[in-house]
C-alpha atoms as a PDB file:
ATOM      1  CA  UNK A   1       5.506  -6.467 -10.157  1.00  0.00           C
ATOM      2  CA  UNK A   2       5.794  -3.713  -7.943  1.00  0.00           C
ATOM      3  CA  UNK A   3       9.243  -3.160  -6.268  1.00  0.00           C
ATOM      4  CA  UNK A   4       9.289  -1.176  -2.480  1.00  0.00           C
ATOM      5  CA  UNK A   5      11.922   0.451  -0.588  1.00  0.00           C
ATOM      6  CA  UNK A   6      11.696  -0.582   2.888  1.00  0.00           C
ATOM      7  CA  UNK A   7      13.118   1.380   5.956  1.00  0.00           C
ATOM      8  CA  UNK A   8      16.368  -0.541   5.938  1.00  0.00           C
ATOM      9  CA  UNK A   9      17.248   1.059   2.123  1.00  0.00           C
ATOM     10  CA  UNK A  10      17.125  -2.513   0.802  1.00  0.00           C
ATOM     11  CA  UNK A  11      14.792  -2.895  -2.514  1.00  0.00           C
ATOM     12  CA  UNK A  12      12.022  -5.461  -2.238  1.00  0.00           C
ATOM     13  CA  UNK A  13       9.559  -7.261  -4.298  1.00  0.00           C
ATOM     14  CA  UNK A  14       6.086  -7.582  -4.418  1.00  0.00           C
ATOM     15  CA  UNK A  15       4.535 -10.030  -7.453  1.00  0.00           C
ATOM     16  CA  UNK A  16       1.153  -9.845  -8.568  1.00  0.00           C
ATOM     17  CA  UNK A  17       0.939 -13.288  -7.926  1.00  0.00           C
ATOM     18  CA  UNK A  18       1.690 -12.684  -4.354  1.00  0.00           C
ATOM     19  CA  UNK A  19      -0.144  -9.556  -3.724  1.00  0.00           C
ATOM     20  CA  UNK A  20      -3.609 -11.092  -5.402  1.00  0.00           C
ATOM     21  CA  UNK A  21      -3.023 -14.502  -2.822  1.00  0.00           C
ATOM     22  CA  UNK A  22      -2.656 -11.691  -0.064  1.00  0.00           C
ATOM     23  CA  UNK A  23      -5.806 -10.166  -1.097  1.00  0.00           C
ATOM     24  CA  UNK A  24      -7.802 -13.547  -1.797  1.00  0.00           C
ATOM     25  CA  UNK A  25      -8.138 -13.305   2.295  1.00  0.00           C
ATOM     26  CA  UNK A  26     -11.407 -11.287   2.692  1.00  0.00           C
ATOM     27  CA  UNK A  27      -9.740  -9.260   6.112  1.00  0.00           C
ATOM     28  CA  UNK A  28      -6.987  -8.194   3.332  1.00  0.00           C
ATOM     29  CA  UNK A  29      -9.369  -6.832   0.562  1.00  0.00           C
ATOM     30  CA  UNK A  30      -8.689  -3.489   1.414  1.00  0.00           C
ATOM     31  CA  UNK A  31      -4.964  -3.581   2.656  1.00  0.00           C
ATOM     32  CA  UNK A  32      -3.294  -3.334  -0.370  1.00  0.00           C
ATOM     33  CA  UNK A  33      -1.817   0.067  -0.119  1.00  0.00           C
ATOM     34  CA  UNK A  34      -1.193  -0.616   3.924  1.00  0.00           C
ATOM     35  CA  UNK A  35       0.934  -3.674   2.814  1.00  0.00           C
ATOM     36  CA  UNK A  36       3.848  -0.732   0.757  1.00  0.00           C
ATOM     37  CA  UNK A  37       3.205   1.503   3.832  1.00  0.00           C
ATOM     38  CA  UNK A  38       4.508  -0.687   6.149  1.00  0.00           C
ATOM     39  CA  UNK A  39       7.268  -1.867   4.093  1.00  0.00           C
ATOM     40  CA  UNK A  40       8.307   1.481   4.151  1.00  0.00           C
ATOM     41  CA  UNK A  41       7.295   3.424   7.191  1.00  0.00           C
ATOM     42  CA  UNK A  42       6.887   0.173  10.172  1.00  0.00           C
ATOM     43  CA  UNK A  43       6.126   0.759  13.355  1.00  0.00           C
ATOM     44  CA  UNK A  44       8.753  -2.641  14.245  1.00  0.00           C
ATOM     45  CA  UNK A  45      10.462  -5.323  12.592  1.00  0.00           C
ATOM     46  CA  UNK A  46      11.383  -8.464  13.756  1.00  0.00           C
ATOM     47  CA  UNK A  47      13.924 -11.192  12.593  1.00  0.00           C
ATOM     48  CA  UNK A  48      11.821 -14.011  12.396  1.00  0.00           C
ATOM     49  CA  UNK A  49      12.755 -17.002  15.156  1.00  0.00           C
ATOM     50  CA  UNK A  50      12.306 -19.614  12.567  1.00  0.00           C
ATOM     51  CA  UNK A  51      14.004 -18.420   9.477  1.00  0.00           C
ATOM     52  CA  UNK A  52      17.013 -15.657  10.092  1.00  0.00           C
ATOM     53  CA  UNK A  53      16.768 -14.666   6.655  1.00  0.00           C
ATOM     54  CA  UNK A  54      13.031 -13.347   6.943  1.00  0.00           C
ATOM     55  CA  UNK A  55      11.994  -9.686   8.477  1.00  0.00           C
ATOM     56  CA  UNK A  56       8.575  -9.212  10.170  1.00  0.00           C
ATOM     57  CA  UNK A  57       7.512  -5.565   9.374  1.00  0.00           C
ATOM     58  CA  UNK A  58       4.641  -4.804  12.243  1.00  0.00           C
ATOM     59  CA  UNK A  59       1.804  -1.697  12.341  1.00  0.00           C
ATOM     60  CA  UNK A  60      -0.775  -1.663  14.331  1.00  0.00           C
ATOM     61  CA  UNK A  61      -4.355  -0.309  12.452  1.00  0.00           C
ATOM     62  CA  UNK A  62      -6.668   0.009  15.155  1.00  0.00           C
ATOM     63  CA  UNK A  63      -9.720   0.057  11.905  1.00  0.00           C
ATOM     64  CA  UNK A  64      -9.728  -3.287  10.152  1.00  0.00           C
ATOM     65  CA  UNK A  65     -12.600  -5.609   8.510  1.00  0.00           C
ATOM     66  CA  UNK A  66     -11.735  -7.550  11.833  1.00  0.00           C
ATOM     67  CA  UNK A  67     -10.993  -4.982  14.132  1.00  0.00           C
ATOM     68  CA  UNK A  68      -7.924  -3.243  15.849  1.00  0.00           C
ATOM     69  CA  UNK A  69      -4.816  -5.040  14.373  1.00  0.00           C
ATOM     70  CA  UNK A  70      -1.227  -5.275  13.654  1.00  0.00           C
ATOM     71  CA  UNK A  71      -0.563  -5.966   9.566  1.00  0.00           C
ATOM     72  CA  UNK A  72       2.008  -8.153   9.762  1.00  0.00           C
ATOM     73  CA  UNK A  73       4.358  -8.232   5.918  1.00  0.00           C
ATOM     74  CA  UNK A  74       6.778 -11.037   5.999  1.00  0.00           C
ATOM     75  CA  UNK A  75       9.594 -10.139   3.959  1.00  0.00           C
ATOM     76  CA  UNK A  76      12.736 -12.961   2.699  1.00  0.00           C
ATOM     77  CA  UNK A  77      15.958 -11.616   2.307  1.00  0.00           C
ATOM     78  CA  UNK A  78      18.549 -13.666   0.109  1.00  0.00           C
ATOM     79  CA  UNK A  79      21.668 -12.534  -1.402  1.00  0.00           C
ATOM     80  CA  UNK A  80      20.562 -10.030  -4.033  1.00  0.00           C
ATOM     81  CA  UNK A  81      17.086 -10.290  -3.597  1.00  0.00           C
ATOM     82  CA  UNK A  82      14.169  -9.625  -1.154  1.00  0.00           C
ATOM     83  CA  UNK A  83      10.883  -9.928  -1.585  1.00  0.00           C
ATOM     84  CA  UNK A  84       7.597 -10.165   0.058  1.00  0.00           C
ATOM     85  CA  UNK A  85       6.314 -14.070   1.002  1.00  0.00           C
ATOM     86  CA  UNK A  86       3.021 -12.911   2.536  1.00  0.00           C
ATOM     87  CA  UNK A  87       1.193 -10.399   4.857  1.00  0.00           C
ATOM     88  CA  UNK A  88      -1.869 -11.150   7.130  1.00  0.00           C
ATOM     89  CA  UNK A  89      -3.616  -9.363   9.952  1.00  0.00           C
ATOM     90  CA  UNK A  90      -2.741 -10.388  13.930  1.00  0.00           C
ATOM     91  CA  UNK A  91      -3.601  -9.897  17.195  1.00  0.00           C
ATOM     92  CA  UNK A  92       0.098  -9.144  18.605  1.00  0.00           C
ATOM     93  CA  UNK A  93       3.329  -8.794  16.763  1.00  0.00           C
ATOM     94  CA  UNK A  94       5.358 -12.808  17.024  1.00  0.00           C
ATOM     95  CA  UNK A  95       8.162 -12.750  19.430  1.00  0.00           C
ATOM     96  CA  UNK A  96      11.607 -11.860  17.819  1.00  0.00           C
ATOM     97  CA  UNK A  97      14.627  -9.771  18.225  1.00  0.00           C
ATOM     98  CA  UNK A  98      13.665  -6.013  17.089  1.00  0.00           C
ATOM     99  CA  UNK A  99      15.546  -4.687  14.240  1.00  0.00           C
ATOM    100  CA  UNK A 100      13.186  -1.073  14.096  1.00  0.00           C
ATOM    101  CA  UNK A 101      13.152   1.261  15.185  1.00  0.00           C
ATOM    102  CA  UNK A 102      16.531   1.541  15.806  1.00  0.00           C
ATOM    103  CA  UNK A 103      18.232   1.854  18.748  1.00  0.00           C
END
Protein backbone atom coordinates (compact mmCIF):
# COMPACT_ATOMS: atom_id res chain seq x y z
CA UNK A 1 0.00 0.00 0.00
CA UNK A 2 1.33 3.11 -1.08
CA UNK A 3 0.27 6.25 0.92
CA UNK A 4 0.28 9.99 -1.16
CA UNK A 5 0.24 13.44 -0.02
CA UNK A 6 -2.16 15.31 -2.00
CA UNK A 7 -2.16 19.19 -2.53
CA UNK A 8 -4.55 19.78 0.32
CA UNK A 9 -1.66 18.26 3.01
CA UNK A 10 -4.13 15.47 3.79
CA UNK A 11 -2.45 11.77 3.60
CA UNK A 12 -4.16 9.35 1.25
CA UNK A 13 -4.23 5.78 0.35
CA UNK A 14 -3.66 3.85 -2.50
CA UNK A 15 -4.07 -0.30 -2.07
CA UNK A 16 -2.64 -2.65 -4.35
CA UNK A 17 -5.86 -4.01 -4.69
CA UNK A 18 -7.10 -0.77 -5.99
CA UNK A 19 -4.26 0.36 -8.04
CA UNK A 20 -4.05 -3.29 -9.99
CA UNK A 21 -8.28 -2.85 -10.69
CA UNK A 22 -7.17 0.71 -11.99
CA UNK A 23 -4.67 -0.79 -14.19
CA UNK A 24 -6.83 -3.95 -15.33
CA UNK A 25 -8.37 -1.04 -17.80
CA UNK A 26 -6.06 -1.33 -20.88
CA UNK A 27 -6.21 2.95 -21.39
CA UNK A 28 -4.68 2.81 -17.64
CA UNK A 29 -1.72 0.35 -18.25
CA UNK A 30 0.64 2.96 -18.31
CA UNK A 31 -0.85 5.61 -15.81
CA UNK A 32 0.34 4.36 -12.80
CA UNK A 33 2.83 6.95 -11.86
CA UNK A 34 0.29 9.82 -13.45
CA UNK A 35 -2.34 8.52 -10.90
CA UNK A 36 0.46 9.92 -7.50
CA UNK A 37 1.16 12.93 -9.79
CA UNK A 38 -2.07 14.14 -9.81
CA UNK A 39 -2.80 13.40 -6.32
CA UNK A 40 -0.17 15.61 -5.65
CA UNK A 41 0.39 18.28 -8.22
CA UNK A 42 -3.67 18.61 -9.98
CA UNK A 43 -4.41 20.82 -12.35
CA UNK A 44 -8.35 21.03 -10.42
CA UNK A 45 -10.32 19.33 -7.96
CA UNK A 46 -13.76 19.04 -7.64
CA UNK A 47 -16.18 18.07 -4.73
CA UNK A 48 -18.05 15.51 -6.25
CA UNK A 49 -22.09 16.45 -6.78
CA UNK A 50 -23.09 13.07 -5.64
CA UNK A 51 -21.06 12.26 -2.63
CA UNK A 52 -19.63 15.53 -0.55
CA UNK A 53 -17.18 13.44 1.01
CA UNK A 54 -15.32 12.50 -2.37
CA UNK A 55 -12.60 14.93 -4.25
CA UNK A 56 -12.17 14.73 -8.07
CA UNK A 57 -8.41 15.47 -8.73
CA UNK A 58 -8.38 16.53 -12.72
CA UNK A 59 -5.09 16.78 -15.33
CA UNK A 60 -5.37 16.98 -18.57
CA UNK A 61 -2.54 14.58 -20.67
CA UNK A 62 -2.94 15.57 -24.08
CA UNK A 63 -0.75 11.78 -24.94
CA UNK A 64 -2.86 8.84 -23.84
CA UNK A 65 -3.48 5.12 -25.27
CA UNK A 66 -6.84 6.96 -26.21
CA UNK A 67 -5.82 10.25 -26.94
CA UNK A 68 -5.78 13.83 -25.34
CA UNK A 69 -7.38 13.38 -21.84
CA UNK A 70 -8.08 14.47 -18.41
CA UNK A 71 -7.00 11.51 -15.64
CA UNK A 72 -9.57 11.80 -13.46
CA UNK A 73 -8.45 10.13 -9.42
CA UNK A 74 -11.47 9.96 -7.27
CA UNK A 75 -10.42 10.30 -3.85
CA UNK A 76 -13.02 9.50 -0.38
CA UNK A 77 -12.41 11.44 2.48
CA UNK A 78 -13.79 10.09 5.95
CA UNK A 79 -12.85 11.07 9.33
CA UNK A 80 -9.25 9.90 9.66
CA UNK A 81 -8.88 8.40 6.50
CA UNK A 82 -8.73 9.08 2.70
CA UNK A 83 -8.05 7.03 0.17
CA UNK A 84 -8.24 6.51 -3.47
CA UNK A 85 -11.75 4.62 -4.85
CA UNK A 86 -10.68 4.71 -8.51
CA UNK A 87 -9.13 6.76 -11.42
CA UNK A 88 -10.10 6.54 -15.18
CA UNK A 89 -9.42 8.62 -18.25
CA UNK A 90 -12.28 11.39 -19.57
CA UNK A 91 -13.12 13.57 -22.06
CA UNK A 92 -13.95 16.74 -19.72
CA UNK A 93 -13.56 17.15 -16.03
CA UNK A 94 -17.61 16.32 -14.24
CA UNK A 95 -19.27 19.43 -13.15
CA UNK A 96 -18.57 20.38 -9.43
CA UNK A 97 -17.63 23.17 -7.20
CA UNK A 98 -13.65 23.77 -7.60
CA UNK A 99 -11.66 23.29 -4.57
CA UNK A 100 -7.93 23.85 -6.67
CA UNK A 101 -6.40 25.78 -7.40
CA UNK A 102 -7.20 28.00 -4.89
CA UNK A 103 -8.64 31.09 -5.03
Amino acid sequence: MKTIVDCFGHRVRLTGERLAHILEHPEMGAMAAEIESVLRRPQLVRLSRSDEAVRLFYEFYAHTMVGGKWLCVVVKYDDDDAFVVTAYLTDKPKPGEDLWPPR
